[in-house]
PDB file of N, CA and C in Angstrom:
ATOM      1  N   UNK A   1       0.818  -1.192   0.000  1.00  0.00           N
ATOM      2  CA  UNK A   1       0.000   0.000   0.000  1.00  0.00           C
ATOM      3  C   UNK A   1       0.868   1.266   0.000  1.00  0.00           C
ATOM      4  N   UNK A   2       1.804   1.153   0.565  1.00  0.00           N
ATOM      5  CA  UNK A   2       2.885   2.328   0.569  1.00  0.00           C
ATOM      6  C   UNK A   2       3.461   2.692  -0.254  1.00  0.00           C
ATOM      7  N   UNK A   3       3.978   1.615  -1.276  1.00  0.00           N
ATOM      8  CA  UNK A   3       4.699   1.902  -2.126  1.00  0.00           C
ATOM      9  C   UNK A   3       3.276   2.621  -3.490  1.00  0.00           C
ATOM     10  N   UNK A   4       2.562   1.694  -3.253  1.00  0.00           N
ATOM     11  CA  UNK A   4       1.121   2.663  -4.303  1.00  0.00           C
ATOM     12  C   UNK A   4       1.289   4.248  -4.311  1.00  0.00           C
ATOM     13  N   UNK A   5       1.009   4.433  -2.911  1.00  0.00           N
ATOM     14  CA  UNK A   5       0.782   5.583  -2.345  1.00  0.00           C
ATOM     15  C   UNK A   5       1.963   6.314  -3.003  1.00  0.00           C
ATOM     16  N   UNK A   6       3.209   6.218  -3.066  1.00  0.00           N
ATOM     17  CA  UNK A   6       4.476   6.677  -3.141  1.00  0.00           C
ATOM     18  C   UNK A   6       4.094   6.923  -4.483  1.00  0.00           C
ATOM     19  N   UNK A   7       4.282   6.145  -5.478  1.00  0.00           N
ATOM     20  CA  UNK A   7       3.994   6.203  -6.979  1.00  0.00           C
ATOM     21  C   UNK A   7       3.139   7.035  -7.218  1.00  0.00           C
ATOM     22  N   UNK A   8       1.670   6.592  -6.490  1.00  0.00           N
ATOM     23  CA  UNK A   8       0.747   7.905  -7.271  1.00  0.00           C
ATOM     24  C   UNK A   8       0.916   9.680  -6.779  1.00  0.00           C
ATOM     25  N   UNK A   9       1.795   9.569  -6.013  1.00  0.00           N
ATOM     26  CA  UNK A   9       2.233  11.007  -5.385  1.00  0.00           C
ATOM     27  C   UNK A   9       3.409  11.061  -6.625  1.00  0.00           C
ATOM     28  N   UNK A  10       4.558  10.369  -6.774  1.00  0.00           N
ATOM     29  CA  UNK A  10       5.903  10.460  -7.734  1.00  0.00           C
ATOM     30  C   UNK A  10       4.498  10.736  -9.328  1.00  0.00           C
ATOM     31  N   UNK A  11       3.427   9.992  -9.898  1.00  0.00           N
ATOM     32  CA  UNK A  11       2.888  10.314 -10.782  1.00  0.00           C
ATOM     33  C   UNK A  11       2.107  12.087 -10.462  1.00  0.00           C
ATOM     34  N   UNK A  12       1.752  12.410  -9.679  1.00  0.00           N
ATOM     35  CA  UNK A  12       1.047  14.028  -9.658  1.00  0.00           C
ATOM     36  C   UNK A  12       1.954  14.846  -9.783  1.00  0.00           C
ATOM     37  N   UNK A  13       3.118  14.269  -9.123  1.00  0.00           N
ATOM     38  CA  UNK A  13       4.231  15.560  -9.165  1.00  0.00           C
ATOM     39  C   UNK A  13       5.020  15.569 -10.594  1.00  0.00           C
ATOM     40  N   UNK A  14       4.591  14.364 -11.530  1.00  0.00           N
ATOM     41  CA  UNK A  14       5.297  14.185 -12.699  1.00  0.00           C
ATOM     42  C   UNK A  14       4.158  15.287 -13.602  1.00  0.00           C
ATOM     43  N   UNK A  15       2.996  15.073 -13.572  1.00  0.00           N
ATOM     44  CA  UNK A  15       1.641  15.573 -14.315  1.00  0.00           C
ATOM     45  C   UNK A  15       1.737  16.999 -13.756  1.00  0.00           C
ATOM     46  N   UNK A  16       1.956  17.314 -12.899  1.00  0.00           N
ATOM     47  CA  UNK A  16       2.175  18.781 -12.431  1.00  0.00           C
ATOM     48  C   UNK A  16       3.582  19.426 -13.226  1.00  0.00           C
ATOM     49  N   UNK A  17       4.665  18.896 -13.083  1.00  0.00           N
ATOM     50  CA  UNK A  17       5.129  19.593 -13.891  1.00  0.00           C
ATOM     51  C   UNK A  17       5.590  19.705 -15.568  1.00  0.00           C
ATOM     52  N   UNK A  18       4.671  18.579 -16.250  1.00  0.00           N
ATOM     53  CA  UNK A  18       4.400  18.713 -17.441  1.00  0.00           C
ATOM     54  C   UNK A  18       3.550  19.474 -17.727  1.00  0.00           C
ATOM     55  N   UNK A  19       2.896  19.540 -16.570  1.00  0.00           N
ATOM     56  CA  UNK A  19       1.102  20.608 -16.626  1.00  0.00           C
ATOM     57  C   UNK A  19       0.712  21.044 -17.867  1.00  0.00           C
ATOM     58  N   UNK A  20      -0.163  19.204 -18.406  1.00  0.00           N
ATOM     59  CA  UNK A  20      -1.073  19.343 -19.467  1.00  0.00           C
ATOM     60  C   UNK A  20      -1.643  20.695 -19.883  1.00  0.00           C
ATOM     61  N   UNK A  21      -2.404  21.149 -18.811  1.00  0.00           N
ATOM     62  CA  UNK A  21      -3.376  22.341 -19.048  1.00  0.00           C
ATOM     63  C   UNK A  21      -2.891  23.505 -19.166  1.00  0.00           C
ATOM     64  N   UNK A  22      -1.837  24.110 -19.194  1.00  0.00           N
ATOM     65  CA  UNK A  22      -1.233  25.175 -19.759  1.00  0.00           C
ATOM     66  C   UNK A  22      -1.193  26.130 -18.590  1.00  0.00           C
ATOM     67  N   UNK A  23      -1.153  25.820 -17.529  1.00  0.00           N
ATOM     68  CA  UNK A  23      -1.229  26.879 -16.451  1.00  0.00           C
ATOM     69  C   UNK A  23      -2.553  26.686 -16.004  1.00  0.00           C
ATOM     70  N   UNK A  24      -3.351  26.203 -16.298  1.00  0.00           N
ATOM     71  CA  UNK A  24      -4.686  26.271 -15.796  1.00  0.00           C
ATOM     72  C   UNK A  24      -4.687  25.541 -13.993  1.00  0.00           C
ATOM     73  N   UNK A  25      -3.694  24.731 -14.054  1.00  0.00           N
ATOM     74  CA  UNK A  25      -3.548  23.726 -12.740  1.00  0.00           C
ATOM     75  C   UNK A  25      -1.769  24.194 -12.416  1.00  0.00           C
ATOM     76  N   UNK A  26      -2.350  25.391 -11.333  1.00  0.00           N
ATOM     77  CA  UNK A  26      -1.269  25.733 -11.273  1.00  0.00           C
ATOM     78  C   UNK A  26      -1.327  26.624  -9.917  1.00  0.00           C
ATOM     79  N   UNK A  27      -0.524  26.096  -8.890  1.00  0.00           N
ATOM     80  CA  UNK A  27      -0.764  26.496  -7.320  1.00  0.00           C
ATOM     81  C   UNK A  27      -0.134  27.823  -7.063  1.00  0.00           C
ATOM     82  N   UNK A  28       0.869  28.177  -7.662  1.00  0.00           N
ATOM     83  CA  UNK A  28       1.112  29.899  -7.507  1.00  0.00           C
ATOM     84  C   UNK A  28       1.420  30.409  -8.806  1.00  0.00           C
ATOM     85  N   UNK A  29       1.273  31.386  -9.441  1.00  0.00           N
ATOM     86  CA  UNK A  29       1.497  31.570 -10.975  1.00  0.00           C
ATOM     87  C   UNK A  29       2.928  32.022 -11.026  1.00  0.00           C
ATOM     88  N   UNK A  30       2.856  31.437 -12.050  1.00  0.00           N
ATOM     89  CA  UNK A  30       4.878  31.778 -12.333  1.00  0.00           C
ATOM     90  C   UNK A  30       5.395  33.395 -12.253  1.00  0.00           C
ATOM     91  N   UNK A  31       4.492  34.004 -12.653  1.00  0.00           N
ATOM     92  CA  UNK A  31       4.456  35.901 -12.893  1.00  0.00           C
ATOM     93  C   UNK A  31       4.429  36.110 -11.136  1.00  0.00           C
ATOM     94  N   UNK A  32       4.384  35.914  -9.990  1.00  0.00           N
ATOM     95  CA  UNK A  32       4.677  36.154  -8.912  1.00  0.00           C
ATOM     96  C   UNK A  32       6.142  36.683  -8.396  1.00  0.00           C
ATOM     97  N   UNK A  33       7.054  37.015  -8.304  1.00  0.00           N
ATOM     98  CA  UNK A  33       8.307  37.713  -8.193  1.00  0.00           C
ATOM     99  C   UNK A  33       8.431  36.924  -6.984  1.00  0.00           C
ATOM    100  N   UNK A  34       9.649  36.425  -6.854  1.00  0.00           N
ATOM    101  CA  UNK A  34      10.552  35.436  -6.217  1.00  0.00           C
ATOM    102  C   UNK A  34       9.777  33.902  -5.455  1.00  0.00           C
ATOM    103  N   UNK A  35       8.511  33.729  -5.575  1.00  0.00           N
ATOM    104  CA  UNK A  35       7.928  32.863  -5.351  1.00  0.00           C
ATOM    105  C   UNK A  35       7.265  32.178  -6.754  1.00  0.00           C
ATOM    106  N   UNK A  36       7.190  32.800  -7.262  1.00  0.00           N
ATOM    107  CA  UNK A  36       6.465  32.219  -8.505  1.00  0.00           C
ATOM    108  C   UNK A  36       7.114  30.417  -9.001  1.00  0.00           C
ATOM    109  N   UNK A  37       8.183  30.206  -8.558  1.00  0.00           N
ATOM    110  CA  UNK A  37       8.631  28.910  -9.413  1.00  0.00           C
ATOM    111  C   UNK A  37       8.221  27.938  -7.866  1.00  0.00           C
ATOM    112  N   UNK A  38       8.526  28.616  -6.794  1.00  0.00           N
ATOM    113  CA  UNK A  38       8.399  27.668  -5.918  1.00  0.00           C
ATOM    114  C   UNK A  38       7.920  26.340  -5.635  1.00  0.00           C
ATOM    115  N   UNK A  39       6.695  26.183  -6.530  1.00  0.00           N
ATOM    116  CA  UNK A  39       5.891  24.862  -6.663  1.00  0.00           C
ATOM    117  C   UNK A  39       5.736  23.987  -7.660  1.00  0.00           C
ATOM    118  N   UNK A  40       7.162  24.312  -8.780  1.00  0.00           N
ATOM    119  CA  UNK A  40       7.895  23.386  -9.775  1.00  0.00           C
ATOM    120  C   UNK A  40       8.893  23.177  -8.706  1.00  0.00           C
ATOM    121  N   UNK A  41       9.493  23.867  -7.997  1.00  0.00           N
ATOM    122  CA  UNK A  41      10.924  23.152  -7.435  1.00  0.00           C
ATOM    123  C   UNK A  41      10.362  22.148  -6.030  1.00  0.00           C
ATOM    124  N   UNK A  42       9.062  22.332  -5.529  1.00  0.00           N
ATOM    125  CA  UNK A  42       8.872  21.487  -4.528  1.00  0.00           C
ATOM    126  C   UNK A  42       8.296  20.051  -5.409  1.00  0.00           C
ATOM    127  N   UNK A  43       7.420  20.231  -6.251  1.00  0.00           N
ATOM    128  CA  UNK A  43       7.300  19.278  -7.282  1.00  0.00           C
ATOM    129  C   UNK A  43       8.682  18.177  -7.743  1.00  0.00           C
ATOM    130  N   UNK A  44       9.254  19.263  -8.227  1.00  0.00           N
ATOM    131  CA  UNK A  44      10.619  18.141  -8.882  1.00  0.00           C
ATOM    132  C   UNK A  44      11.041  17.449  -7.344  1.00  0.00           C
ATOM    133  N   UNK A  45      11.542  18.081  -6.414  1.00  0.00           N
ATOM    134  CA  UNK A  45      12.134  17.525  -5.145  1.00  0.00           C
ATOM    135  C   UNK A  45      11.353  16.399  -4.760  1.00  0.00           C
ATOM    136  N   UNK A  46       9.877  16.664  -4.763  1.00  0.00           N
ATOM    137  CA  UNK A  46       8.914  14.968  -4.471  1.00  0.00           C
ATOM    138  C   UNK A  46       9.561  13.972  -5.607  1.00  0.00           C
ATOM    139  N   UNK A  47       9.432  14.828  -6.789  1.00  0.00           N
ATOM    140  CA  UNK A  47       9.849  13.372  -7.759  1.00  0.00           C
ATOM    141  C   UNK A  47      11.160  12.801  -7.726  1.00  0.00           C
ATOM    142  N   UNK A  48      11.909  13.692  -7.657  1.00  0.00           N
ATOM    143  CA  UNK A  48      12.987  13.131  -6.848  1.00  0.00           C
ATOM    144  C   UNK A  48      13.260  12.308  -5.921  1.00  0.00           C
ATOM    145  N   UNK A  49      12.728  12.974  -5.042  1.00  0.00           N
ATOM    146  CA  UNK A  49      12.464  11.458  -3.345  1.00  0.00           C
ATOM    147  C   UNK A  49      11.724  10.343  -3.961  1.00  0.00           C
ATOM    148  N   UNK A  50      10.706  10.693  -5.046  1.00  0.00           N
ATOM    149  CA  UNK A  50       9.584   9.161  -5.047  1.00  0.00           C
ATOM    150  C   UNK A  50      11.062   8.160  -6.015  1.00  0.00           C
ATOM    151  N   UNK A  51      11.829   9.181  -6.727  1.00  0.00           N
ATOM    152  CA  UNK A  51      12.550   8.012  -7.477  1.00  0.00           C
ATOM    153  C   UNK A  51      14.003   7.264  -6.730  1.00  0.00           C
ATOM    154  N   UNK A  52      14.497   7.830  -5.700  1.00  0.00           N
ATOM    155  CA  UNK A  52      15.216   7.992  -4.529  1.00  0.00           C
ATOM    156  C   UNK A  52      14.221   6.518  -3.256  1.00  0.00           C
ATOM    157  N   UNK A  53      13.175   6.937  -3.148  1.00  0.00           N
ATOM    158  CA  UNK A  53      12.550   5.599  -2.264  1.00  0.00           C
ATOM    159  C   UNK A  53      12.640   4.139  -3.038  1.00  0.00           C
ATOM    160  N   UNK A  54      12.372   4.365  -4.661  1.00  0.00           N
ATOM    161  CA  UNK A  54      12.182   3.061  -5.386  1.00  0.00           C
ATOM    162  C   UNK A  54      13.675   2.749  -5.824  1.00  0.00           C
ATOM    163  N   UNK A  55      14.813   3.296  -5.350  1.00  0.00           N
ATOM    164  CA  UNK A  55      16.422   2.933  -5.981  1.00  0.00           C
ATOM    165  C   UNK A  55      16.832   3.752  -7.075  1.00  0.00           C
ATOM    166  N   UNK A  56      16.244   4.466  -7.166  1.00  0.00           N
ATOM    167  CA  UNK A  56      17.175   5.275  -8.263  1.00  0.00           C
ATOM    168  C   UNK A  56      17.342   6.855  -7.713  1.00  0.00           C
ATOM    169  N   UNK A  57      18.436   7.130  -7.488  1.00  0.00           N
ATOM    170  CA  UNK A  57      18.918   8.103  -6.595  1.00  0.00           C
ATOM    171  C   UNK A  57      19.655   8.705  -7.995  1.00  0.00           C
ATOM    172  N   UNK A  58      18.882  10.114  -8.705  1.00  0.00           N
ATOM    173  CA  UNK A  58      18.986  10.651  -9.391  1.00  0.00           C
ATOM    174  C   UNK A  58      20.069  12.013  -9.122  1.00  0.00           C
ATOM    175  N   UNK A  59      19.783  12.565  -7.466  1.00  0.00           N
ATOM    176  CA  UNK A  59      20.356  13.495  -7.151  1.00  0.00           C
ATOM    177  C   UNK A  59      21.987  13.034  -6.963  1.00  0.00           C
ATOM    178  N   UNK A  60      23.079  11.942  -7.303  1.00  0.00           N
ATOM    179  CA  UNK A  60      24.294  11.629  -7.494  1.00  0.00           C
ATOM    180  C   UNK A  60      24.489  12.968  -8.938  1.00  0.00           C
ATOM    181  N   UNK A  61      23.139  12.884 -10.039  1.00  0.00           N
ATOM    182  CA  UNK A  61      23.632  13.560 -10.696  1.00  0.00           C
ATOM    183  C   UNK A  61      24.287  14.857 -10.448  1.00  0.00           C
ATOM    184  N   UNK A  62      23.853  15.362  -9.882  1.00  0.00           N
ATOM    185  CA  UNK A  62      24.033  16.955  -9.376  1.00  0.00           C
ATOM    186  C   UNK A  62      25.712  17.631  -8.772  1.00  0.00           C
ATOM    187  N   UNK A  63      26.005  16.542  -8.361  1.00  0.00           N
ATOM    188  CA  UNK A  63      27.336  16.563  -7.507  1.00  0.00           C
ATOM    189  C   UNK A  63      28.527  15.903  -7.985  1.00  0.00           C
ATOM    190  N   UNK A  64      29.615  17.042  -7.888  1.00  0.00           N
ATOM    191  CA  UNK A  64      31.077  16.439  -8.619  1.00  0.00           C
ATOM    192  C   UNK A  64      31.731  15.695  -7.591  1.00  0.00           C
ATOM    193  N   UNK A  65      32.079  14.277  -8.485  1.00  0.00           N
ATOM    194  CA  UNK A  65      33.220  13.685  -7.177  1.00  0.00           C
ATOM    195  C   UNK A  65      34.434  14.468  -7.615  1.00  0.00           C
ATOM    196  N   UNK A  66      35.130  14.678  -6.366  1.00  0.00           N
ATOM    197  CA  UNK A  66      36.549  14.977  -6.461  1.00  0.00           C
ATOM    198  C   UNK A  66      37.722  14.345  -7.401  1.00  0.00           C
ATOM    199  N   UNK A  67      38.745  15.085  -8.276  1.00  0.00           N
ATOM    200  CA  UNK A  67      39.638  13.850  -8.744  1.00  0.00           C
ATOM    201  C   UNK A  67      39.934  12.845  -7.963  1.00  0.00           C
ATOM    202  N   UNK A  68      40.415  12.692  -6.887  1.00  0.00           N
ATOM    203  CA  UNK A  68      41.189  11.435  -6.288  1.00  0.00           C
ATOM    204  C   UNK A  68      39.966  10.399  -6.608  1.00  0.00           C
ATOM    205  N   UNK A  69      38.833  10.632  -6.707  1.00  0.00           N
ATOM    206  CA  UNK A  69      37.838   9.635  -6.310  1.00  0.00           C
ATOM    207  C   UNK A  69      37.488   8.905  -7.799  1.00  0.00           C
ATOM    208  N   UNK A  70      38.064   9.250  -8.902  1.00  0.00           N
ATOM    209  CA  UNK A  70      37.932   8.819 -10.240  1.00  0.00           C
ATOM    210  C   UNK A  70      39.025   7.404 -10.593  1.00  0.00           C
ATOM    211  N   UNK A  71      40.008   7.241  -9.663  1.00  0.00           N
ATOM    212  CA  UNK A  71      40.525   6.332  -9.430  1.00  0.00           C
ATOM    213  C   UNK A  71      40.198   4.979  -8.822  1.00  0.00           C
ATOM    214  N   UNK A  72      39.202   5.362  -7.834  1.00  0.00           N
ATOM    215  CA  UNK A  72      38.470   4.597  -7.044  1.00  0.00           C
ATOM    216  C   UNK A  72      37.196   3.730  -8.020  1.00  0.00           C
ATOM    217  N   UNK A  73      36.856   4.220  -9.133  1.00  0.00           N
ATOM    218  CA  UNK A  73      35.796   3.842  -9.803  1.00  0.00           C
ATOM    219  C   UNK A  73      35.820   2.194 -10.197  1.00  0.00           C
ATOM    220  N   UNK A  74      36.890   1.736 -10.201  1.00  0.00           N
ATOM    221  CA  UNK A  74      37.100   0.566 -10.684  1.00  0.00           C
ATOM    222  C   UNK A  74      37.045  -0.916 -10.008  1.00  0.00           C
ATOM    223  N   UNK A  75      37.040  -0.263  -8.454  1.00  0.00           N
ATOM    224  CA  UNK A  75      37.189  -0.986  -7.425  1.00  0.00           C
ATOM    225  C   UNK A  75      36.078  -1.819  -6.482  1.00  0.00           C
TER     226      UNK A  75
END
């Protein structure tokens, strides 16, 4: 049941920020000055965690390993 639950939350936050409807489904409008994106970036961060709970830990992308640690890759 949990993991359902997880998915159909990782699916709204996927449909939210494709947002079929053109803005029509849309919790703060983007034209707002320094808040306006806020609820694409809390969006992506759920989809993130929902893909992070099921094993795929996407946020490795984001972050440089150090040289020394490119050595280590093989091991």
């Amino acid at each position: 049941m949990k993991k359902t639950l997880v998915a159909l939350v990782g699916v709204l936050a996927f449909l939210y920020l494709i947002n079929p409807t053109m803005g029509l489904f849309e919790i703060l409008p983007d034209n707002l000055p320094l808040v306006g994106n806020l609820d694409e970036a809390t969006a992506t961060m759920v989809l993130l965690a929902v893909f992070r709970y099921f094993g795929w830990d996407l946020t490795k992308l984001f972050f440089r390993r150090p040289p020394s640690d490119y050595r280590k890759v093989g091991r």
